[in-house]
C-alpha atoms as a PDB file:
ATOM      1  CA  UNK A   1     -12.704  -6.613 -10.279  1.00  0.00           C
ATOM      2  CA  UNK A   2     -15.806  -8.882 -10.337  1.00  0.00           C
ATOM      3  CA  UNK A   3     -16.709  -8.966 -14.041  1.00  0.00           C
ATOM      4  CA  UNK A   4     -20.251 -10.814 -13.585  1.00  0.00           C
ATOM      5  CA  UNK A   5     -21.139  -7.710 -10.957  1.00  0.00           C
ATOM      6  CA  UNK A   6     -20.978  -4.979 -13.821  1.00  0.00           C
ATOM      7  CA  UNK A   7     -24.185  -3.761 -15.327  1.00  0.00           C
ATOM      8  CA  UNK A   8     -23.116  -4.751 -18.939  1.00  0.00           C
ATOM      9  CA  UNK A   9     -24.372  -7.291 -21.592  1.00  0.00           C
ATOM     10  CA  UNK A  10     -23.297 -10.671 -20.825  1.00  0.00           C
ATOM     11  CA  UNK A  11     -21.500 -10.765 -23.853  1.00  0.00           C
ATOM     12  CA  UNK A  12     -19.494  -7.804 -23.189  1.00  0.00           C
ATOM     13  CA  UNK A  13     -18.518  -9.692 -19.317  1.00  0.00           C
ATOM     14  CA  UNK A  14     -17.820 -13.077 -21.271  1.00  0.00           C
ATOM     15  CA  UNK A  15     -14.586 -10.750 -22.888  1.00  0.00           C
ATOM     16  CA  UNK A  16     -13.723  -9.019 -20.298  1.00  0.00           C
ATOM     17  CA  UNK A  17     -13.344 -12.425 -18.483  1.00  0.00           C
ATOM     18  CA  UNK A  18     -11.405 -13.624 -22.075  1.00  0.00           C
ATOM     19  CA  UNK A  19      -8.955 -10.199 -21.779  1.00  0.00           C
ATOM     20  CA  UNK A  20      -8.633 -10.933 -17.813  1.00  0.00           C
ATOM     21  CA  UNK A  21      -7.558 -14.572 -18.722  1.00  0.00           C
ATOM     22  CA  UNK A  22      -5.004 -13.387 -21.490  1.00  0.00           C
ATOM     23  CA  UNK A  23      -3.848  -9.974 -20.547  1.00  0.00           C
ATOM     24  CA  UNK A  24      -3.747 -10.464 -16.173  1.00  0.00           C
ATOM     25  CA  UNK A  25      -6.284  -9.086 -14.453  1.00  0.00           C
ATOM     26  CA  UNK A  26      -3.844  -5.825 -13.150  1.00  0.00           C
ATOM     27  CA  UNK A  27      -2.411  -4.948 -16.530  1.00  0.00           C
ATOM     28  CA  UNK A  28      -5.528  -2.601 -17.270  1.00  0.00           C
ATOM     29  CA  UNK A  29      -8.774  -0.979 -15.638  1.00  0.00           C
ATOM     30  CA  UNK A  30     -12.234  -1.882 -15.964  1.00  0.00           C
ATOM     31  CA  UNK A  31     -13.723   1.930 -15.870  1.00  0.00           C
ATOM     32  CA  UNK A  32     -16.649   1.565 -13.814  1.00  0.00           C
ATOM     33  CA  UNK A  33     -17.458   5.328 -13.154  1.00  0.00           C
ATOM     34  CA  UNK A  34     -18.217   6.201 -16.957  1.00  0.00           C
ATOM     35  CA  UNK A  35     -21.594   6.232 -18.396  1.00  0.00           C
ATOM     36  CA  UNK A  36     -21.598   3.465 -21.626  1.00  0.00           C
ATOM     37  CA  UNK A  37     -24.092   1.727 -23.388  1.00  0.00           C
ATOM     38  CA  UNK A  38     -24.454  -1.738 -21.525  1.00  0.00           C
ATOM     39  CA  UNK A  39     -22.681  -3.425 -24.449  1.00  0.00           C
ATOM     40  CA  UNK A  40     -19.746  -0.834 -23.967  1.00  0.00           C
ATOM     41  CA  UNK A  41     -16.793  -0.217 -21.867  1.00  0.00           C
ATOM     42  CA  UNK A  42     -14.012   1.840 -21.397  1.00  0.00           C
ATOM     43  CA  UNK A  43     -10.199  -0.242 -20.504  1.00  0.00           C
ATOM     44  CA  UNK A  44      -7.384   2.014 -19.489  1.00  0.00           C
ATOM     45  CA  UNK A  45      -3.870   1.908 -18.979  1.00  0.00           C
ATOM     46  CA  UNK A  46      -2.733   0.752 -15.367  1.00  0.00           C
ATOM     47  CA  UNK A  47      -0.920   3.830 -14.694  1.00  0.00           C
ATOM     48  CA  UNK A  48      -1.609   6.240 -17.552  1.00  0.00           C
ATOM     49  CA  UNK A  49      -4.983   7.490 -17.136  1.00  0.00           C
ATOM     50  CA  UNK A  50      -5.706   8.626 -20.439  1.00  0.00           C
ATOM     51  CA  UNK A  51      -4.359   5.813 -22.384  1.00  0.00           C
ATOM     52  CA  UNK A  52      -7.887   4.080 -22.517  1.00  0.00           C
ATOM     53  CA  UNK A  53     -10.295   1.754 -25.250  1.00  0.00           C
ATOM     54  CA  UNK A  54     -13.294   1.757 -25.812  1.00  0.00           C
ATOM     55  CA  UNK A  55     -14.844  -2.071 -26.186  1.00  0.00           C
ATOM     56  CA  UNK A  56     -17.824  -2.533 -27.433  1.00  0.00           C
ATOM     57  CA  UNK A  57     -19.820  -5.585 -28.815  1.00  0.00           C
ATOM     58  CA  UNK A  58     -22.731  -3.258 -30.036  1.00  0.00           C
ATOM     59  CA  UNK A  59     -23.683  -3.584 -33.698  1.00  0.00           C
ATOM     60  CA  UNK A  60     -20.400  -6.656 -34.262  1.00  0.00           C
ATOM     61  CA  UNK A  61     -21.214  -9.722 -35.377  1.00  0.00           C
ATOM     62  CA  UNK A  62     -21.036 -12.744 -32.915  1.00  0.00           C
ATOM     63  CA  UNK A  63     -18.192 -13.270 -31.874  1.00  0.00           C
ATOM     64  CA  UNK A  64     -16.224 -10.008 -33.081  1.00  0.00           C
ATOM     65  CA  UNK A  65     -15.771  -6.611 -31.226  1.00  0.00           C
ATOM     66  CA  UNK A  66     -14.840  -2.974 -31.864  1.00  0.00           C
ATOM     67  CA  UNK A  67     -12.431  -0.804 -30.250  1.00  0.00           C
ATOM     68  CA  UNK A  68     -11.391   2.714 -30.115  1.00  0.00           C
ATOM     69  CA  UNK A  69      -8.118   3.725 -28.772  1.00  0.00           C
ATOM     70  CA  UNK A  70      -7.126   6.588 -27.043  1.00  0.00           C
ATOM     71  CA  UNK A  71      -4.358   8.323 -26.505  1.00  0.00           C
ATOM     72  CA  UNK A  72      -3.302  10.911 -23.958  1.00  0.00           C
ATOM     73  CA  UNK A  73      -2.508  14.452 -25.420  1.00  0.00           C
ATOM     74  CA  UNK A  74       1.160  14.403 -24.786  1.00  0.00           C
ATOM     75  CA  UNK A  75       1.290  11.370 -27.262  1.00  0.00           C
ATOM     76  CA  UNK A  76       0.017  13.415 -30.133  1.00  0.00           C
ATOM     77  CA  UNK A  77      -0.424  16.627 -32.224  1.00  0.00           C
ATOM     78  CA  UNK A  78      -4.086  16.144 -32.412  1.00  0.00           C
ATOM     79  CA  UNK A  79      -6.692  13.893 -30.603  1.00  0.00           C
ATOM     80  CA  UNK A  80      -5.938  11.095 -32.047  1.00  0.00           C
ATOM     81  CA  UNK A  81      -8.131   7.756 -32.027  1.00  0.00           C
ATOM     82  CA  UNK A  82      -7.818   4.680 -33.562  1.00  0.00           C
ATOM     83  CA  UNK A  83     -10.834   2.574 -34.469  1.00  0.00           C
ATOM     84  CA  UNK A  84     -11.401  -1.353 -35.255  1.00  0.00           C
ATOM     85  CA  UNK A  85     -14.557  -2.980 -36.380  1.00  0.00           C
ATOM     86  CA  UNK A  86     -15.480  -7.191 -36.084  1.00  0.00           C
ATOM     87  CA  UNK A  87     -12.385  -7.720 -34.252  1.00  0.00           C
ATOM     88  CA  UNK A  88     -12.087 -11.655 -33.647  1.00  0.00           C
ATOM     89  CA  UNK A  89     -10.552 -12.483 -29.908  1.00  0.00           C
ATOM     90  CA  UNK A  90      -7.033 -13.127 -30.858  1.00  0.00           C
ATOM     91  CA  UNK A  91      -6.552  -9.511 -32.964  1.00  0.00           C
ATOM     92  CA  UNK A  92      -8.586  -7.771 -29.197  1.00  0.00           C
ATOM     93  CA  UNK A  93      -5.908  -9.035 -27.598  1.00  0.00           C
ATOM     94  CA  UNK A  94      -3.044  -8.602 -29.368  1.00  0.00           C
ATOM     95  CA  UNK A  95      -3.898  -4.717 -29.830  1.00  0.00           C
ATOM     96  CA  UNK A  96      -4.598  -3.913 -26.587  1.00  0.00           C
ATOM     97  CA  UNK A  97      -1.902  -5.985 -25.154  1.00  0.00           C
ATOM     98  CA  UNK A  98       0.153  -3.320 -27.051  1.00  0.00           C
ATOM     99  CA  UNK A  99      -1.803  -0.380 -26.361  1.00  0.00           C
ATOM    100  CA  UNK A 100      -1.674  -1.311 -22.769  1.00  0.00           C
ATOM    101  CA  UNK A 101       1.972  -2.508 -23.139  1.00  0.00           C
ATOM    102  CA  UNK A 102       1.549  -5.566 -21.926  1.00  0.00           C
ATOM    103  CA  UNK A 103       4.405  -7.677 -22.837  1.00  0.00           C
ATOM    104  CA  UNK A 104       3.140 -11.300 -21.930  1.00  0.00           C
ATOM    105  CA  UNK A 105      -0.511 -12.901 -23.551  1.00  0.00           C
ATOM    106  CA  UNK A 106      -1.425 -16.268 -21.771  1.00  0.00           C
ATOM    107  CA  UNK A 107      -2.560 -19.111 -22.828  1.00  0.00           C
ATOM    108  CA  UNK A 108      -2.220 -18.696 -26.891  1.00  0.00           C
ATOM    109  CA  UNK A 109      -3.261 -21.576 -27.717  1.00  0.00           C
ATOM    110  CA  UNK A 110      -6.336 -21.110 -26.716  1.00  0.00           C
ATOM    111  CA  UNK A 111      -7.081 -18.196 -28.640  1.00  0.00           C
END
């Protein structure tokens, strides 16, 4: 998907292009069809729907993001959401590589 097309804050493409660069571009989904604040995005699973997070840079310092995670009913008793606040880069990436199980993160050192 072509980041720099979305309607979104630059600052929200700038880590998308980051997760793209660490993650793979095919081990999640840019949701495109959902209605989100331009600073806001929903990321799901490759293959399991439901299995989403919600990035956001709205309201994080520079530099730091927030993220809900979702899981799909099955998973859980209970709808069940986890939620981060100032994230830096390398902890975004290292939760929703295993959210998303994704078992390889590129380029470390530049994290």
């Amino acid at each position: 998907m072509n980041v720099w097309a979305l309607d979104k804050d630059p600052t929200l493409k700038h880590v998308l292009l980051l997760l793209q660069d660490h993650l793979g571009e095919a081990e999640f989904i840019i949701e495109t069809s959902a209605d989100t604040h331009a600073s806001a995005v929903f990321l799901r699973h490759r293959s399991e729907p439901e299995l989403r997070a919600y990035l956001y840079t709205l309201g994080q310092a520079a530099g730091r993001y927030g993220l809900h995670l979702e899981y799909p009913e099955a998973m859980t008793t209970m709808n069940l959401i986890d939620a981060y606040e100032n994230l830096p880069l390398r902890s975004l990436v290292d939760i929703l590589a295993v959210h998303f199980d994704i078992h390889e993160i590129r380029q470390l050192s530049r994290l």
